[in-house]
Structure formats: structure tokens, C-alpha cells
PDB file of N, CA and C in Angstrom:
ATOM      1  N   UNK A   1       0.827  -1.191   0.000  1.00  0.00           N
ATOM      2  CA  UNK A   1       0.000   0.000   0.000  1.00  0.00           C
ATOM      3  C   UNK A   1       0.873   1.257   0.000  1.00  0.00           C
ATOM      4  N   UNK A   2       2.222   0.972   0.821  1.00  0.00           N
ATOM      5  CA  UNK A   2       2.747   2.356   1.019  1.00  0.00           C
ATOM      6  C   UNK A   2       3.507   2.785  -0.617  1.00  0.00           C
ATOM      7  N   UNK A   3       3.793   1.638  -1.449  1.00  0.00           N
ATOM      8  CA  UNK A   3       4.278   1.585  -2.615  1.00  0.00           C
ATOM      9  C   UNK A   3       3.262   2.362  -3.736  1.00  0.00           C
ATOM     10  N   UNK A   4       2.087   1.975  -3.144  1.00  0.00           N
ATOM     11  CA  UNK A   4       0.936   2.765  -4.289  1.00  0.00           C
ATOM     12  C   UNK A   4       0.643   4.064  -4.229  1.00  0.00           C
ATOM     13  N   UNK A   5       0.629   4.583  -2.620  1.00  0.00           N
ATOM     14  CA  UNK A   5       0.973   5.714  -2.448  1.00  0.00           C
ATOM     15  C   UNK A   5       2.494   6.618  -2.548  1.00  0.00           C
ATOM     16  N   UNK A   6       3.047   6.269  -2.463  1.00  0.00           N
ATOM     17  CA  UNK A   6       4.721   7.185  -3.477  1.00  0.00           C
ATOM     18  C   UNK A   6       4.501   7.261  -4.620  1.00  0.00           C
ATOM     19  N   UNK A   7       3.879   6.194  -5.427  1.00  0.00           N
ATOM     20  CA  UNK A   7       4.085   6.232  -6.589  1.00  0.00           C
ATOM     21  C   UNK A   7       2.894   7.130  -7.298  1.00  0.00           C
ATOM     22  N   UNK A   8       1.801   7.038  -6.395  1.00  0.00           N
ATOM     23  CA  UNK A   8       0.471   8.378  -6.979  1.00  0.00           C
ATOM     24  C   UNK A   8       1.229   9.493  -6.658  1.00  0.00           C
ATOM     25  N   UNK A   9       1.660  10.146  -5.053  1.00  0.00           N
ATOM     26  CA  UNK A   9       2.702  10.925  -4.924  1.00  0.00           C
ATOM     27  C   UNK A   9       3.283  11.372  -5.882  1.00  0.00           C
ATOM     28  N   UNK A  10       4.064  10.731  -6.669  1.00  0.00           N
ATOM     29  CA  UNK A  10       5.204  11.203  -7.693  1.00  0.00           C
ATOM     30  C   UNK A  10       4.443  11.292  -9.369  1.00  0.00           C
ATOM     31  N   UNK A  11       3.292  10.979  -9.101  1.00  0.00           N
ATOM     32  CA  UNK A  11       2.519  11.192 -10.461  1.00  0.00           C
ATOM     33  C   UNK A  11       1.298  12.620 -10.082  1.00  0.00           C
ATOM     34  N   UNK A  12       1.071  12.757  -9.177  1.00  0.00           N
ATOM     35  CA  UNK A  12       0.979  13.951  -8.701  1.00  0.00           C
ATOM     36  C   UNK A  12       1.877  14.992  -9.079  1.00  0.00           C
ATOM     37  N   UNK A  13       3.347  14.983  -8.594  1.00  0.00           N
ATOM     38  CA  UNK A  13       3.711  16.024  -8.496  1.00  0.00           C
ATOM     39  C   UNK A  13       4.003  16.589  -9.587  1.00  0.00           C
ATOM     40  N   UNK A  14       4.308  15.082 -10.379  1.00  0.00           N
ATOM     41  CA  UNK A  14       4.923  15.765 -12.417  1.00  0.00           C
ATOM     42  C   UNK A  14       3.700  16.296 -12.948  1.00  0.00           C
ATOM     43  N   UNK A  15       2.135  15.949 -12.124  1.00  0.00           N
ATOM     44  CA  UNK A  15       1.453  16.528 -13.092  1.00  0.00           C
ATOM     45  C   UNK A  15       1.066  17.982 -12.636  1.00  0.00           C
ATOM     46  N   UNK A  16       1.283  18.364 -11.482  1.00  0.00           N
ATOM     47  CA  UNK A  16       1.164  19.365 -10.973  1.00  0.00           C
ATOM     48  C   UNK A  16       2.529  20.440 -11.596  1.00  0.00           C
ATOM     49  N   UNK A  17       3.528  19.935 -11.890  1.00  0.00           N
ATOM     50  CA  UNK A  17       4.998  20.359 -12.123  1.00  0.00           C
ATOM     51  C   UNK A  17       4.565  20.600 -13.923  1.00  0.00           C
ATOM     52  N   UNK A  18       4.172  19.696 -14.567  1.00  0.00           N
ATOM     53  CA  UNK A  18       3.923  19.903 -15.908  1.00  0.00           C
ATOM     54  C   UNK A  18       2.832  20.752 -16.158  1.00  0.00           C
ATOM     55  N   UNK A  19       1.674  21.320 -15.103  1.00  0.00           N
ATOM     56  CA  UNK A  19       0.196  22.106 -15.372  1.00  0.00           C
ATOM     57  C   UNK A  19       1.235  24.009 -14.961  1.00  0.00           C
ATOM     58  N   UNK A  20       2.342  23.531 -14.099  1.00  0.00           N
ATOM     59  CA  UNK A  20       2.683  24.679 -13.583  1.00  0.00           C
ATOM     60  C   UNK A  20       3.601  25.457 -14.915  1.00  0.00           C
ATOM     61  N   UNK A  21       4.289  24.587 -15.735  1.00  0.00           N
ATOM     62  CA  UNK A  21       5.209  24.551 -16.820  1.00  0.00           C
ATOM     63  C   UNK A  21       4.129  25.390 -17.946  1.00  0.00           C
ATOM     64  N   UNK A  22       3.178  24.978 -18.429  1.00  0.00           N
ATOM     65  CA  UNK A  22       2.513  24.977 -18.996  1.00  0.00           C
ATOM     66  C   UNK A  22       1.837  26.517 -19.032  1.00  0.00           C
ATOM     67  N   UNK A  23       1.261  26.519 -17.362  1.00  0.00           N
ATOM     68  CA  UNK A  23       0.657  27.683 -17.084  1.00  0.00           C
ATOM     69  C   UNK A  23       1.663  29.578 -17.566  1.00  0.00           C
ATOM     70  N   UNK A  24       2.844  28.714 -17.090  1.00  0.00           N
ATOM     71  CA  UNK A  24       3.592  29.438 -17.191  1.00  0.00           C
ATOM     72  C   UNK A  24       4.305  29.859 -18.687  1.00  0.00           C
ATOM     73  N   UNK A  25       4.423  29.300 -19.407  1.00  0.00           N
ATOM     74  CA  UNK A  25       4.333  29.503 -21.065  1.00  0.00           C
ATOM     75  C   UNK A  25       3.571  29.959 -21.431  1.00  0.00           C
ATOM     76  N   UNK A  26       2.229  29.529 -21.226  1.00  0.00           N
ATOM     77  CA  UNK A  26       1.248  30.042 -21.863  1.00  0.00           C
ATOM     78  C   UNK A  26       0.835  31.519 -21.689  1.00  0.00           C
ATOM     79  N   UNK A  27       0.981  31.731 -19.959  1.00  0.00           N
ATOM     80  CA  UNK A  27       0.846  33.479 -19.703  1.00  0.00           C
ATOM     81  C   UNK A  27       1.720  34.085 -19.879  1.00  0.00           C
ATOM     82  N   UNK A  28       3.362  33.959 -20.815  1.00  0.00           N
ATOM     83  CA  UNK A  28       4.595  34.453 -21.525  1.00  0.00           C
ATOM     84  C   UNK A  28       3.797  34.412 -22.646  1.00  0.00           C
ATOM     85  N   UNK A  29       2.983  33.868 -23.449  1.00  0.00           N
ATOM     86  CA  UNK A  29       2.835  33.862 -24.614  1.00  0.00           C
ATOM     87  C   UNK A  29       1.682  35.338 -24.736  1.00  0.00           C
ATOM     88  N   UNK A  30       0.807  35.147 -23.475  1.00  0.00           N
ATOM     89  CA  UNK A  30      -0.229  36.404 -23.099  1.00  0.00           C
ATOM     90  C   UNK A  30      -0.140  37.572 -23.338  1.00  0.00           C
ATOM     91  N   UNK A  31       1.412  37.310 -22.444  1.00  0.00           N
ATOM     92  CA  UNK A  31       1.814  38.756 -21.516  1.00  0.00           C
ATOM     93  C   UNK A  31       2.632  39.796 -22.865  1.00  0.00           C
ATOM     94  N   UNK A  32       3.098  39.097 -23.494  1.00  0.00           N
ATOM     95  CA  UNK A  32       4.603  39.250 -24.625  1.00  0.00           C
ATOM     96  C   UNK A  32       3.538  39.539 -26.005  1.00  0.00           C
ATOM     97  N   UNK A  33       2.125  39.463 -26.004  1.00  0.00           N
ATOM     98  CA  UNK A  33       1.441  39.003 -27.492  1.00  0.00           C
ATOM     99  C   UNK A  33       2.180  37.804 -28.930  1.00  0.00           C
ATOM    100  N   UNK A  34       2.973  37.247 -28.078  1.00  0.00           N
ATOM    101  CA  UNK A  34       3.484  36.225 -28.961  1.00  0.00           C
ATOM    102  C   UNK A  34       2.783  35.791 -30.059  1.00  0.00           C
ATOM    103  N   UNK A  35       1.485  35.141 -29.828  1.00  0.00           N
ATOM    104  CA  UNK A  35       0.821  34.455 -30.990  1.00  0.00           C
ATOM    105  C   UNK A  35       0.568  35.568 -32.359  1.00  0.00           C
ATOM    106  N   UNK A  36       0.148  36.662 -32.157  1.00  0.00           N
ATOM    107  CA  UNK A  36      -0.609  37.415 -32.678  1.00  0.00           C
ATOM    108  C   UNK A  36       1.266  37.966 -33.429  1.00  0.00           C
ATOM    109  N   UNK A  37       2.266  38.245 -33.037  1.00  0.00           N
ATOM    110  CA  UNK A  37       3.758  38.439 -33.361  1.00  0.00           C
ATOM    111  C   UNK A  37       4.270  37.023 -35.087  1.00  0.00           C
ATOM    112  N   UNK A  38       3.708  36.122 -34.301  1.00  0.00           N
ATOM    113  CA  UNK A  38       4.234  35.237 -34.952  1.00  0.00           C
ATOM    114  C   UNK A  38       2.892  34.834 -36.298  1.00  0.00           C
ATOM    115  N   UNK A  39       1.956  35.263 -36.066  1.00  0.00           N
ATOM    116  CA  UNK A  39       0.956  35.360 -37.288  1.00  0.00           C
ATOM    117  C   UNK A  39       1.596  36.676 -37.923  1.00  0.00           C
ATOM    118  N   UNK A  40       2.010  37.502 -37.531  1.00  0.00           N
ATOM    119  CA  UNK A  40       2.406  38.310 -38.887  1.00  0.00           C
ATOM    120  C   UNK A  40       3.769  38.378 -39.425  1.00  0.00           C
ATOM    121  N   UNK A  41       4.186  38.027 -38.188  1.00  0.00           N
ATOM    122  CA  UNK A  41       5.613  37.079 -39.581  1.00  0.00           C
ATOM    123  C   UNK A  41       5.421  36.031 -40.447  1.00  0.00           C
ATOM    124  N   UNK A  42       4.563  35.458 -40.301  1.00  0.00           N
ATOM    125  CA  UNK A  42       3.984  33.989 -40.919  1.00  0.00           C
ATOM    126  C   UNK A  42       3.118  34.638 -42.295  1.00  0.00           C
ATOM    127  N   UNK A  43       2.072  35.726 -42.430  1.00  0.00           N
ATOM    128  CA  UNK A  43       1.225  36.398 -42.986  1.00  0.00           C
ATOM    129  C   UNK A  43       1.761  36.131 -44.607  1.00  0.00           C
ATOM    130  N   UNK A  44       2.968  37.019 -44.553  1.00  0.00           N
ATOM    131  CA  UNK A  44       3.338  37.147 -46.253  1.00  0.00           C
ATOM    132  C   UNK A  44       3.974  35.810 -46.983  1.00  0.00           C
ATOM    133  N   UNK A  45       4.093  34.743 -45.960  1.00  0.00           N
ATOM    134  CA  UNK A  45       4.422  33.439 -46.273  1.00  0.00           C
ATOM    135  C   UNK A  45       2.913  33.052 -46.670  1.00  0.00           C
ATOM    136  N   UNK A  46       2.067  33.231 -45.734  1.00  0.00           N
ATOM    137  CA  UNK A  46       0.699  32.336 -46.147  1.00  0.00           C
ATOM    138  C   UNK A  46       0.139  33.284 -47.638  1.00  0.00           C
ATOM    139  N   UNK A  47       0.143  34.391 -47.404  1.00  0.00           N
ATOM    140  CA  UNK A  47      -0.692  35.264 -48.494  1.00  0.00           C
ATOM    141  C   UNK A  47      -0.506  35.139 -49.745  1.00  0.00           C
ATOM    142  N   UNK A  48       1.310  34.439 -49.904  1.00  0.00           N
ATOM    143  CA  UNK A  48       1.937  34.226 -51.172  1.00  0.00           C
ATOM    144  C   UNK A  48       1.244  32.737 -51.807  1.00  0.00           C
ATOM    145  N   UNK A  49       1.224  31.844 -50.626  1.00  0.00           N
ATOM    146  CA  UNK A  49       0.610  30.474 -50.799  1.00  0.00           C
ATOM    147  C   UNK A  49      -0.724  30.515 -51.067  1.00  0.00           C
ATOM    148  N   UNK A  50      -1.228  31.348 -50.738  1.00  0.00           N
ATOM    149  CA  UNK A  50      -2.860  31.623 -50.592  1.00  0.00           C
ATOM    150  C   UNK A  50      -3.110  32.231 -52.427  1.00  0.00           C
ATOM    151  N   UNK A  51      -2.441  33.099 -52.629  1.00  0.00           N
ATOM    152  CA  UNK A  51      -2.789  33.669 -53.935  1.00  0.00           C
ATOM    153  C   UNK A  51      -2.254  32.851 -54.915  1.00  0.00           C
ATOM    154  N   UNK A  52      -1.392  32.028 -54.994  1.00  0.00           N
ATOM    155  CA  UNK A  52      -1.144  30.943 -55.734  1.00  0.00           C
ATOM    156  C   UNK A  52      -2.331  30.266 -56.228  1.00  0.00           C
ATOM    157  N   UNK A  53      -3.310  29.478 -55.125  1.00  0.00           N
ATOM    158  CA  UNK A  53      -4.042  28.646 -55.314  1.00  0.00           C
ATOM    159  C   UNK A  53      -5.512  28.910 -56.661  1.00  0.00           C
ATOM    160  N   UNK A  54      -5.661  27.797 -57.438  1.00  0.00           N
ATOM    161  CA  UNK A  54      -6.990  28.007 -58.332  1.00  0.00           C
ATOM    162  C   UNK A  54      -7.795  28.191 -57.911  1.00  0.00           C
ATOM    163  N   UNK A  55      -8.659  29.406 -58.861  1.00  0.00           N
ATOM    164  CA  UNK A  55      -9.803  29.105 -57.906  1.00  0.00           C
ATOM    165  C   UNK A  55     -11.127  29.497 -58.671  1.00  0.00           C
ATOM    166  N   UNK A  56     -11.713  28.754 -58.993  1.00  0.00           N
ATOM    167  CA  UNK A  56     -13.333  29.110 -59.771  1.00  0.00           C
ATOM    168  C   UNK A  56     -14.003  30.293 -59.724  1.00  0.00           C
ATOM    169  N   UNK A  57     -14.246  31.309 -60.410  1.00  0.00           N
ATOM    170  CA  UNK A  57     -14.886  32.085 -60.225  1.00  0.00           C
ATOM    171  C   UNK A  57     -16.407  32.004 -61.131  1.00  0.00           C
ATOM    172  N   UNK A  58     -17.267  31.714 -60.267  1.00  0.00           N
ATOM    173  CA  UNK A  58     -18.849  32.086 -61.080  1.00  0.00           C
ATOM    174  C   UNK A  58     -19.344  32.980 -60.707  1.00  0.00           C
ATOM    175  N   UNK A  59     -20.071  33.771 -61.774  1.00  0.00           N
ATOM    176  CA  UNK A  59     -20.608  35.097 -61.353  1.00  0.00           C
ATOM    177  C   UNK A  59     -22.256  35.089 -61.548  1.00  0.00           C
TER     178      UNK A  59
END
């Protein structure tokens, strides 16, 4: 029994340790506007790919 408990223990703590990891990236990504940074560096890559594509026009 005492074996089942260390071992929930230690699966506890990585998941508590990995939600804290997590939390913490994610409100750097918040705080910094990262996502919204990295869509417009990305933009004239997609826009070039985007206007490439065929596309049917019916009127």
C-alpha cells in the first residue's frame, strides 16, 4: 500500500509540475502578445501560398 501511495505521490507532483510549466508559457505567450507576433511574420508566407491557389470564379 505504502508503494501505491509514493508512486500516486510522484505522479501527482509531475502533473502538478507539468500544469505549472505549462501555465507558465502560456501566460509568456499572453503577456509578450506572442501568438498574434508570430501570425504576422507567418502572414506574407501564407498570403503568397494563398494567392497561388486556383480558384473558380462564377458570377
Amino acid at each position: 500500500m505504502n508503494k501505491v501511495l509514493k508512486a500516486m505521490g510522484k505522479l501527482l507532483f509531475k502533473l502538478v509540475i507539468a500544469a505549472l510549466v505549462f501555465f507558465v508559457v502560456t501566460f509568456t505567450v499572453y503577456m509578450f502578445n506572442l501568438d498574434m507576433k508570430a501570425t504576422s511574420l507567418l502572414a506574407p508566407f501564407l498570403e503568397k501560398w494563398y494567392d497561388k491557389l486556383p480558384r473558380k470564379q462564377y458570377i
